[in-house]
PDB file of N, CA and C in Angstrom:
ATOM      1  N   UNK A   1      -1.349  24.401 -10.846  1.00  0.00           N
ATOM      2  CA  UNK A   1      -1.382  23.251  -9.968  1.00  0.00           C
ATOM      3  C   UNK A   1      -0.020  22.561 -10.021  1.00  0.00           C
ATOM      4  N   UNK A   2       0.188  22.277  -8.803  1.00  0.00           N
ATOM      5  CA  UNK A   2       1.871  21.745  -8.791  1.00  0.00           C
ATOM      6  C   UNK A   2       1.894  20.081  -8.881  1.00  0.00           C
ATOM      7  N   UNK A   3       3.099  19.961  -9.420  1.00  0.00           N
ATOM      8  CA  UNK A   3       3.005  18.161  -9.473  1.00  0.00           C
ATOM      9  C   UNK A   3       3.085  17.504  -8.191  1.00  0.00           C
ATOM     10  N   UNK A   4       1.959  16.503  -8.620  1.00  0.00           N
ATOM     11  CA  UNK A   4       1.506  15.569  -7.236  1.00  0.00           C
ATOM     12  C   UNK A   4       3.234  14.933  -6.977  1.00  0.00           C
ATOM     13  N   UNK A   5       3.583  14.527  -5.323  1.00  0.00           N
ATOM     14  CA  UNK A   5       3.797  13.791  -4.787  1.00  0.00           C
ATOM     15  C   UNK A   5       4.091  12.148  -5.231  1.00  0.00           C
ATOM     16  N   UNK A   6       4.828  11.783  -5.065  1.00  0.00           N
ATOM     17  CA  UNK A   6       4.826  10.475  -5.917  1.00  0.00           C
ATOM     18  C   UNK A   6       5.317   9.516  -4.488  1.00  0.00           C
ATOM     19  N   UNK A   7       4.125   8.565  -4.086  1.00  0.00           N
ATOM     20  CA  UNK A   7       4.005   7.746  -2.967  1.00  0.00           C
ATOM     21  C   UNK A   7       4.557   6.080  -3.579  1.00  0.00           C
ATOM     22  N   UNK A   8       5.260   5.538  -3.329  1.00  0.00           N
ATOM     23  CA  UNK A   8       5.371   3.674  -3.622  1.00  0.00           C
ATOM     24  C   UNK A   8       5.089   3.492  -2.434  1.00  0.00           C
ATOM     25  N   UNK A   9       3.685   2.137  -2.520  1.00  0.00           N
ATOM     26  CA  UNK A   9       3.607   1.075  -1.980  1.00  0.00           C
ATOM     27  C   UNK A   9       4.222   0.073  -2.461  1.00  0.00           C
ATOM     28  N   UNK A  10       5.064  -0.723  -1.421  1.00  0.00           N
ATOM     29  CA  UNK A  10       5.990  -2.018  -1.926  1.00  0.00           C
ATOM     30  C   UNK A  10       5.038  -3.193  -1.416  1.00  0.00           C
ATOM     31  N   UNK A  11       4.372  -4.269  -1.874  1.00  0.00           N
ATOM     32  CA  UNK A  11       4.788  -5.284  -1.434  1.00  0.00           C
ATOM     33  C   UNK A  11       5.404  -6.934  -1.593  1.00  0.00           C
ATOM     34  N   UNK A  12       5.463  -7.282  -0.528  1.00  0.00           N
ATOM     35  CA  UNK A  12       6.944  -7.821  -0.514  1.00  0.00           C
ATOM     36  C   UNK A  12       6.754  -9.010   0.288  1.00  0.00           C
ATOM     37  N   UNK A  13       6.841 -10.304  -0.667  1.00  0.00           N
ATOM     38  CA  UNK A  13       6.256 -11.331  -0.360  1.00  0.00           C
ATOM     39  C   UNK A  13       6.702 -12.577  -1.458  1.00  0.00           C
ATOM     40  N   UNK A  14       6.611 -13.700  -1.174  1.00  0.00           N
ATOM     41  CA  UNK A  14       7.477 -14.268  -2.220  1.00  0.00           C
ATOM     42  C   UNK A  14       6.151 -14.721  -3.798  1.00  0.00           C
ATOM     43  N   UNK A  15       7.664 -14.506  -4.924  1.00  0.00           N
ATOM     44  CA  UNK A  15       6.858 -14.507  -5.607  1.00  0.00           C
ATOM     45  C   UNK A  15       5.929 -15.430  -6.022  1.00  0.00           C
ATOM     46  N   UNK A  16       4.526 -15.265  -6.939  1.00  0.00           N
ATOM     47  CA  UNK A  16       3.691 -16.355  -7.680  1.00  0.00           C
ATOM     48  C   UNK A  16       2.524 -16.616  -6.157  1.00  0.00           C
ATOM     49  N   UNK A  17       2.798 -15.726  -4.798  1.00  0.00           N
ATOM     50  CA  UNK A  17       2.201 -15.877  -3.164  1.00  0.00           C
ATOM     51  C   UNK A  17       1.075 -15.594  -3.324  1.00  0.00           C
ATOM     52  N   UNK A  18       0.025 -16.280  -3.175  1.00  0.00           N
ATOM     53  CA  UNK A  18      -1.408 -16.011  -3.694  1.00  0.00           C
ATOM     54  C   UNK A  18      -2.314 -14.380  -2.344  1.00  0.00           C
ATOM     55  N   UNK A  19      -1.474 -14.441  -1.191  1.00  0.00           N
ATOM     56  CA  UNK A  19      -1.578 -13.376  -0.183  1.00  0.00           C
ATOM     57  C   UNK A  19      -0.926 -12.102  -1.012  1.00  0.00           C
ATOM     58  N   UNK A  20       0.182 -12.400  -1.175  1.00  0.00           N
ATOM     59  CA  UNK A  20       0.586 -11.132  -2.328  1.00  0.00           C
ATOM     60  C   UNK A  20       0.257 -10.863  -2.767  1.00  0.00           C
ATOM     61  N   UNK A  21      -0.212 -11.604  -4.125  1.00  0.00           N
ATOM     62  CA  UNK A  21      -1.398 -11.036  -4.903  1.00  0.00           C
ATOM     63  C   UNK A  21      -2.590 -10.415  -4.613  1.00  0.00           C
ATOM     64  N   UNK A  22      -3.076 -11.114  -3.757  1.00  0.00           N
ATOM     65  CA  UNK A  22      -4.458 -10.033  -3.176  1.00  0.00           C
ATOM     66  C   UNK A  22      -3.949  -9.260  -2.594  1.00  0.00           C
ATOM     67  N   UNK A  23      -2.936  -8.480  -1.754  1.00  0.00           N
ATOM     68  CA  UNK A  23      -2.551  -7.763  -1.309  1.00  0.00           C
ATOM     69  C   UNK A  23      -2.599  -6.599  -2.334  1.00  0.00           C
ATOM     70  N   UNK A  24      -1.790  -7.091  -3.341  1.00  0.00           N
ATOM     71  CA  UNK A  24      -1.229  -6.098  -4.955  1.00  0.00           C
ATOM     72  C   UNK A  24      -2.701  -5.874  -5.546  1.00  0.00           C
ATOM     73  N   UNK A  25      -3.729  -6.309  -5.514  1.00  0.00           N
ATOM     74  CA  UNK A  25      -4.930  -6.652  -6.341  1.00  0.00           C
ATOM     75  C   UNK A  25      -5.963  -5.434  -5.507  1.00  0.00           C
ATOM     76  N   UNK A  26      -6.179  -5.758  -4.192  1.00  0.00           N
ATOM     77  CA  UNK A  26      -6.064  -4.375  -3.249  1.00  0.00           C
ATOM     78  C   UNK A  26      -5.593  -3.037  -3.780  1.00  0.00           C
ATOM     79  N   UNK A  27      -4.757  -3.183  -3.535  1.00  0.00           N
ATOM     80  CA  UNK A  27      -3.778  -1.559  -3.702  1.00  0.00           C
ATOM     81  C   UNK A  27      -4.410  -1.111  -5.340  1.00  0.00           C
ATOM     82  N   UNK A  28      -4.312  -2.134  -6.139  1.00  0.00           N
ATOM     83  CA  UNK A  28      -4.974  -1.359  -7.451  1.00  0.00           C
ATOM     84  C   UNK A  28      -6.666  -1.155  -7.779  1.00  0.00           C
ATOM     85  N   UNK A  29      -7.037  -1.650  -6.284  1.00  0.00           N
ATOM     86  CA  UNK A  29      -8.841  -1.465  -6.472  1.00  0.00           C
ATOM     87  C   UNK A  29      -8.519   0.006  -6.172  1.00  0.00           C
ATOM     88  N   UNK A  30      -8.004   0.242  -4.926  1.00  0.00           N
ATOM     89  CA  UNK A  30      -8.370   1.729  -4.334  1.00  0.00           C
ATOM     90  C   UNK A  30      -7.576   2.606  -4.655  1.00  0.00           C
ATOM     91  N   UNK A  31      -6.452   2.343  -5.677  1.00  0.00           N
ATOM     92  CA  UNK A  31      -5.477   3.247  -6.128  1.00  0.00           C
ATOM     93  C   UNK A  31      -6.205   4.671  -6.303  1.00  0.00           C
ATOM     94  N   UNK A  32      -6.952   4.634  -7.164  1.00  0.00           N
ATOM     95  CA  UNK A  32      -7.653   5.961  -7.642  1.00  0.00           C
ATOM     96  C   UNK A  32      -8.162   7.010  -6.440  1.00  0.00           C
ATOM     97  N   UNK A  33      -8.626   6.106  -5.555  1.00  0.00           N
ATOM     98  CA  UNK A  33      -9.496   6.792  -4.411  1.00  0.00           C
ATOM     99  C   UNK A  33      -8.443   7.460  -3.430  1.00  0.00           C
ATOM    100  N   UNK A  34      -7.229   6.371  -3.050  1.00  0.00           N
ATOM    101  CA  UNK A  34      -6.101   7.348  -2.389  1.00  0.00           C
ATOM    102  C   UNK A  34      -5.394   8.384  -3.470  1.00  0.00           C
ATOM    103  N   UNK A  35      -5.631   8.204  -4.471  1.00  0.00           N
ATOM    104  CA  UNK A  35      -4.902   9.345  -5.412  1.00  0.00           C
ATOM    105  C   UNK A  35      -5.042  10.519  -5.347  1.00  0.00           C
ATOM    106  N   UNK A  36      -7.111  10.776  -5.017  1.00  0.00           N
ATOM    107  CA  UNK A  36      -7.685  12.059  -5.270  1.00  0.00           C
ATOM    108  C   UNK A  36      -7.763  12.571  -4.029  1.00  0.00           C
ATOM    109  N   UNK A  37      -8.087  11.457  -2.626  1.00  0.00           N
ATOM    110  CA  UNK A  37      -8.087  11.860  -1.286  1.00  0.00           C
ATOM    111  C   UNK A  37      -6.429  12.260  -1.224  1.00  0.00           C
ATOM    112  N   UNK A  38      -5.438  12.168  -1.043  1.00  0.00           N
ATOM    113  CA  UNK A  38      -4.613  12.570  -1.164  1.00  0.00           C
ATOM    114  C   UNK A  38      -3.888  13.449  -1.522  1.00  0.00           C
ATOM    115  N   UNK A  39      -4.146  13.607  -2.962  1.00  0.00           N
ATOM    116  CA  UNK A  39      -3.343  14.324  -4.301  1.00  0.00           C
ATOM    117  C   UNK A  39      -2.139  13.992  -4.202  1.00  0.00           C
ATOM    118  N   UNK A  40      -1.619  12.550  -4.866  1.00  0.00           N
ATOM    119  CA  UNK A  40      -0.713  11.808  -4.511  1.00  0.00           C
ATOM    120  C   UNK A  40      -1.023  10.641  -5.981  1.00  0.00           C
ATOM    121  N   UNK A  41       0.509  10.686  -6.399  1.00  0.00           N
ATOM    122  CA  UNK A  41       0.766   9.642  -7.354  1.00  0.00           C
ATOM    123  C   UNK A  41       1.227   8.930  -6.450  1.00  0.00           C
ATOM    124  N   UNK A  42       0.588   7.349  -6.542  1.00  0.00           N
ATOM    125  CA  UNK A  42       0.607   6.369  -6.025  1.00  0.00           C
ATOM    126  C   UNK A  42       1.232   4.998  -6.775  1.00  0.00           C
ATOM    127  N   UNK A  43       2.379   4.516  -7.014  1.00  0.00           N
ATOM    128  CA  UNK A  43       3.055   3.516  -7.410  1.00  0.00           C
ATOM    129  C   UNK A  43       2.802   2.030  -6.465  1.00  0.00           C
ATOM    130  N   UNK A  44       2.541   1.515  -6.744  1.00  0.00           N
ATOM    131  CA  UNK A  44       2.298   0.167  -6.060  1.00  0.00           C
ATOM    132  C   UNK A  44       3.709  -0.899  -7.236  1.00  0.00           C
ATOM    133  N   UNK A  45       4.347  -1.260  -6.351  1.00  0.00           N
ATOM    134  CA  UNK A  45       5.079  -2.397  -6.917  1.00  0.00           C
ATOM    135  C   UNK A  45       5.603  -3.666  -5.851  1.00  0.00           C
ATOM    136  N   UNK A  46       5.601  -4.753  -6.340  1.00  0.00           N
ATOM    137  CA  UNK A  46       6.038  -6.170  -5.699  1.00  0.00           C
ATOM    138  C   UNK A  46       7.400  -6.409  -5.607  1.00  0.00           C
ATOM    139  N   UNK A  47       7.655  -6.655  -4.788  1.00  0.00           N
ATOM    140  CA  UNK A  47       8.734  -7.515  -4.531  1.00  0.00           C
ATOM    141  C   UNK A  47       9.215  -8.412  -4.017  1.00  0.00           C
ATOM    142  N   UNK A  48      10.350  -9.653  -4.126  1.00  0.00           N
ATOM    143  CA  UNK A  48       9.873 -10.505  -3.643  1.00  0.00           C
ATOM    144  C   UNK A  48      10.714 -10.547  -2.646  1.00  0.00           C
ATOM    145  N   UNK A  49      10.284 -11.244  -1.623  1.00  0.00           N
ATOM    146  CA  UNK A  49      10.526 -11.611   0.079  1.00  0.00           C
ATOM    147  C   UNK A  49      10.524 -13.119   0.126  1.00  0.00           C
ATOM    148  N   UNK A  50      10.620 -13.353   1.329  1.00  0.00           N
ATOM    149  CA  UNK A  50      10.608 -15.018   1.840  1.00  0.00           C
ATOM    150  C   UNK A  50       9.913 -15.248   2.875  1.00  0.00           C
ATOM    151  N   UNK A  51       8.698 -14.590   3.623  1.00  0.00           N
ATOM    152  CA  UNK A  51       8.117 -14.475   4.560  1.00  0.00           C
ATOM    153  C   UNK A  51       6.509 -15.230   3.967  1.00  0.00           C
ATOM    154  N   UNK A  52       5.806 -15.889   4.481  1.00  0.00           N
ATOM    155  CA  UNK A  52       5.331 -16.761   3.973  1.00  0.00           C
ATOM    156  C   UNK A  52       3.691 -15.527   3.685  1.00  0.00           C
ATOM    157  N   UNK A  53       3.844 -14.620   4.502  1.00  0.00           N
ATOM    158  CA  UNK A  53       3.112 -13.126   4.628  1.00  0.00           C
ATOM    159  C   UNK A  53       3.240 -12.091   4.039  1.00  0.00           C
ATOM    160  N   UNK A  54       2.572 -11.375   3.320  1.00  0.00           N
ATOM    161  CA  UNK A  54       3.436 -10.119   2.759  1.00  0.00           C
ATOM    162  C   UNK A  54       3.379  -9.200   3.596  1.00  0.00           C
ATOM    163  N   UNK A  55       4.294  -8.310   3.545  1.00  0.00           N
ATOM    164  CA  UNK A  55       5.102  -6.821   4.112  1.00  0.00           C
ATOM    165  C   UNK A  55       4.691  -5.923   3.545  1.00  0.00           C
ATOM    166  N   UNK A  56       3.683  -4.786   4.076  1.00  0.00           N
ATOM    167  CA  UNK A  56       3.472  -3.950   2.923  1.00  0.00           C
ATOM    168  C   UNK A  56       4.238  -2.256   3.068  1.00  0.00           C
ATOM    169  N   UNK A  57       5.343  -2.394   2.820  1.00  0.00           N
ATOM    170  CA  UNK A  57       5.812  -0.389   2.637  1.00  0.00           C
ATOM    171  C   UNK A  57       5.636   0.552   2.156  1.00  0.00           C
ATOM    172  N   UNK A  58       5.042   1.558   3.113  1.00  0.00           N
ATOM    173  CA  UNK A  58       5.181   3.030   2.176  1.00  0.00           C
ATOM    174  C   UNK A  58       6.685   4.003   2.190  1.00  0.00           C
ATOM    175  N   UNK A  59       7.095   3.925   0.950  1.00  0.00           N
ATOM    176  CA  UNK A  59       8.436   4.786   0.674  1.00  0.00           C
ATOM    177  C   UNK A  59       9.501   4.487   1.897  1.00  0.00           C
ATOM    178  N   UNK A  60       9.236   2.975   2.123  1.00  0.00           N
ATOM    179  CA  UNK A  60       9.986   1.782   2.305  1.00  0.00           C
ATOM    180  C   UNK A  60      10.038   2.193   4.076  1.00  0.00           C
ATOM    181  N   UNK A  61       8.726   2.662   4.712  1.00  0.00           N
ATOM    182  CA  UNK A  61       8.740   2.423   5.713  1.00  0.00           C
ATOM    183  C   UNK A  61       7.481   1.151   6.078  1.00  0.00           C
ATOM    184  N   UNK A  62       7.967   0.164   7.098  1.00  0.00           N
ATOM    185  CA  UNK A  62       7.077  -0.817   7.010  1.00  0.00           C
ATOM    186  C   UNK A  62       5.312  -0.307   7.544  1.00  0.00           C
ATOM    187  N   UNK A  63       4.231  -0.961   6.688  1.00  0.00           N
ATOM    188  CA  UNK A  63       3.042  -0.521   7.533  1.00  0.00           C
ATOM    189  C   UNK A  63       2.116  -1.565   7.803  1.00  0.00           C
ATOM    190  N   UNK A  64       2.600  -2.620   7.432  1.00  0.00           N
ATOM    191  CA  UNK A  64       1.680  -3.830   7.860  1.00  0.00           C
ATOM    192  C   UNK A  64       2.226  -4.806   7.451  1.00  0.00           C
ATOM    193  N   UNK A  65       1.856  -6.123   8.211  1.00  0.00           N
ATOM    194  CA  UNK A  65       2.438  -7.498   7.591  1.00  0.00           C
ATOM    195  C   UNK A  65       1.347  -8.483   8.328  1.00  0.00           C
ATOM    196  N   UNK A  66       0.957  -9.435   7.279  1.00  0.00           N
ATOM    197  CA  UNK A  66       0.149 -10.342   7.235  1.00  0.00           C
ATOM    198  C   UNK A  66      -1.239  -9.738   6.290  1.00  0.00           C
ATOM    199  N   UNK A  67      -1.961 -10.178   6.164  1.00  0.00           N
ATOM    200  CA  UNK A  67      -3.393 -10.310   5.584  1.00  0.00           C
ATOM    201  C   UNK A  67      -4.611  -9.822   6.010  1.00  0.00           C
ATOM    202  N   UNK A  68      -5.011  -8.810   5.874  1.00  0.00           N
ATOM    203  CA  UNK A  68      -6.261  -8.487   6.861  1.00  0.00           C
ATOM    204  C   UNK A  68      -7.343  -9.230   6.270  1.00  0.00           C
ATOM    205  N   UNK A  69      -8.388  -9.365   6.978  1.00  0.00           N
ATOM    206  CA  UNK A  69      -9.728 -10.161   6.694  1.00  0.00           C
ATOM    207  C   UNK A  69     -10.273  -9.311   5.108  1.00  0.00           C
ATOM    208  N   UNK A  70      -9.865  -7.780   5.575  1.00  0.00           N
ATOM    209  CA  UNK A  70     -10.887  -7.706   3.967  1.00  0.00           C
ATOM    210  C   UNK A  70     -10.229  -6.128   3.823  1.00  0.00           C
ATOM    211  N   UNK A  71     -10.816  -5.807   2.174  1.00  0.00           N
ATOM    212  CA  UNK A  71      -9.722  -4.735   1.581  1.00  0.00           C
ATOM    213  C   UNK A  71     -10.303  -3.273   2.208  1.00  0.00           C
ATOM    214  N   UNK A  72     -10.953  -3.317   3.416  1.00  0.00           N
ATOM    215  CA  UNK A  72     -11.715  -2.225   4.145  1.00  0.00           C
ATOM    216  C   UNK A  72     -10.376  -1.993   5.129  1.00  0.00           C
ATOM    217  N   UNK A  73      -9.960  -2.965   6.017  1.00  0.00           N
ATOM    218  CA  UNK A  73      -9.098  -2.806   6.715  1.00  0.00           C
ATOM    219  C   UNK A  73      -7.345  -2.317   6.168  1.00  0.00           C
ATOM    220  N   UNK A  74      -7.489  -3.213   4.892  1.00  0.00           N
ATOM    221  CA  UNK A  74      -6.288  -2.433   4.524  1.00  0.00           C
ATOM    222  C   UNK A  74      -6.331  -0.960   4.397  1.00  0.00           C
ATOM    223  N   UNK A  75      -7.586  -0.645   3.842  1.00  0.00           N
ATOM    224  CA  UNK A  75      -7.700   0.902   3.526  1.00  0.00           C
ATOM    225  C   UNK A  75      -7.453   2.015   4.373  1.00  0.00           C
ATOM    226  N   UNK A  76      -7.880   1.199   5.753  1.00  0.00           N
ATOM    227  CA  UNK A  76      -7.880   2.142   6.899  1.00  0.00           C
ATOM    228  C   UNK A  76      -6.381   2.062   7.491  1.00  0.00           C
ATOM    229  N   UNK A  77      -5.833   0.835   7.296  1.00  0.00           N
ATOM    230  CA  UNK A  77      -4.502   0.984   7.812  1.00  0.00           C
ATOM    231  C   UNK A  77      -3.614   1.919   6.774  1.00  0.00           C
ATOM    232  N   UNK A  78      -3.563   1.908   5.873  1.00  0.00           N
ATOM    233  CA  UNK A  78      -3.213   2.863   4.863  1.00  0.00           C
ATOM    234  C   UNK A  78      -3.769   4.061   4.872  1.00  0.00           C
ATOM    235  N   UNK A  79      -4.596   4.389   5.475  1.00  0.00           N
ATOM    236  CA  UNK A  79      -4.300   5.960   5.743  1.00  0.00           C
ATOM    237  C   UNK A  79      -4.421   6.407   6.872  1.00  0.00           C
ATOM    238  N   UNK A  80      -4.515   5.973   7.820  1.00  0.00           N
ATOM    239  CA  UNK A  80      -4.175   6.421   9.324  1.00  0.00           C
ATOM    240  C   UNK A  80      -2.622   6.308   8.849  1.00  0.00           C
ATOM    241  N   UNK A  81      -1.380   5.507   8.148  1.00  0.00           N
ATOM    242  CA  UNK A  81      -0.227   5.965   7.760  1.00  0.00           C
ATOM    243  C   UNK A  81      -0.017   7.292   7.076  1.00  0.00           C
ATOM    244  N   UNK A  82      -0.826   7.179   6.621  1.00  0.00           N
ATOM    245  CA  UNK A  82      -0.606   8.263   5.086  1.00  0.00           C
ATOM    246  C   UNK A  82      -0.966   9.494   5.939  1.00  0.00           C
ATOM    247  N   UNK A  83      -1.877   9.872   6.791  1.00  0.00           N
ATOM    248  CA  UNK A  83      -2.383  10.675   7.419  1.00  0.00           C
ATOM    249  C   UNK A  83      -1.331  11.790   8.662  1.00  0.00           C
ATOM    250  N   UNK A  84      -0.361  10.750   8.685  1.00  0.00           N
ATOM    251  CA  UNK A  84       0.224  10.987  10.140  1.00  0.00           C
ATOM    252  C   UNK A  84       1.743  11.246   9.023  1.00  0.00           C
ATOM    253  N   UNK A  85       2.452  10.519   7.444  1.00  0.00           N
ATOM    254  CA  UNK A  85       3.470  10.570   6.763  1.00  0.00           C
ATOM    255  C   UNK A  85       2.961  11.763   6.498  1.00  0.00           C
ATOM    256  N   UNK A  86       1.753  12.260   5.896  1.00  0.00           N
ATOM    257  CA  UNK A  86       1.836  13.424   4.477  1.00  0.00           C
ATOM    258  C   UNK A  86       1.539  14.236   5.606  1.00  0.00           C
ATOM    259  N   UNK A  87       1.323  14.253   6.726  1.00  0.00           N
ATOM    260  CA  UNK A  87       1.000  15.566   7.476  1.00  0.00           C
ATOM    261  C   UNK A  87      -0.674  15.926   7.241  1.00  0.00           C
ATOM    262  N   UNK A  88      -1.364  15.138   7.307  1.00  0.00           N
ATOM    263  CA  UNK A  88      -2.546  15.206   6.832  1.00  0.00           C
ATOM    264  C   UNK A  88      -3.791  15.052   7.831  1.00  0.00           C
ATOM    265  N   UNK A  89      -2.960  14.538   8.796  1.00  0.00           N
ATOM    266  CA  UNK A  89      -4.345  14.875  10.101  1.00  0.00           C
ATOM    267  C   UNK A  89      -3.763  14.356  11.591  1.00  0.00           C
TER     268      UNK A  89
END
């Protein structure tokens, strides 16, 4: 078996941003689940911005900005990306 892929999600929002945080808090509920649907090491890291919204990038292409209502929608926006980046559907 060959070594997984290594994916960063950035996001990017200013720091101590309580949207950031749930944003970041997100990404580490479903980490596992895009890991195995995938087969993909998945890095999630913050950074900080000045946008009162966070920015969220995969391998620093932008894929969303602002807050979705709930961590269902992020999921889906994250892989209709991931789907169309990894060549995956």
């Amino acid at each position: 078996m060959g070594m997984r892929r290594k994916v960063i999600v950035t996001v990017e929002g200013p720091k101590g941003n309580y949207w950031r945080f749930t944003i970041s808090w997100w990404l580490r509920e479903i980490k596992e689940i895009i890991e195995r649907e995938y087969n993909i090491e998945l890095i999630i890291e913050e950074v900080d911005g000045k946008d009162e919204f966070p920015t969220v990038y995969v391998d620093g292409e932008p894929v969303m900005t602002g807050v979705p209502g709930e961590e269902g929608y992020l999921i889906e926006v994250l892989k209709v990306f991931l789907n169309r980046y990894l060549g995956s559907g």
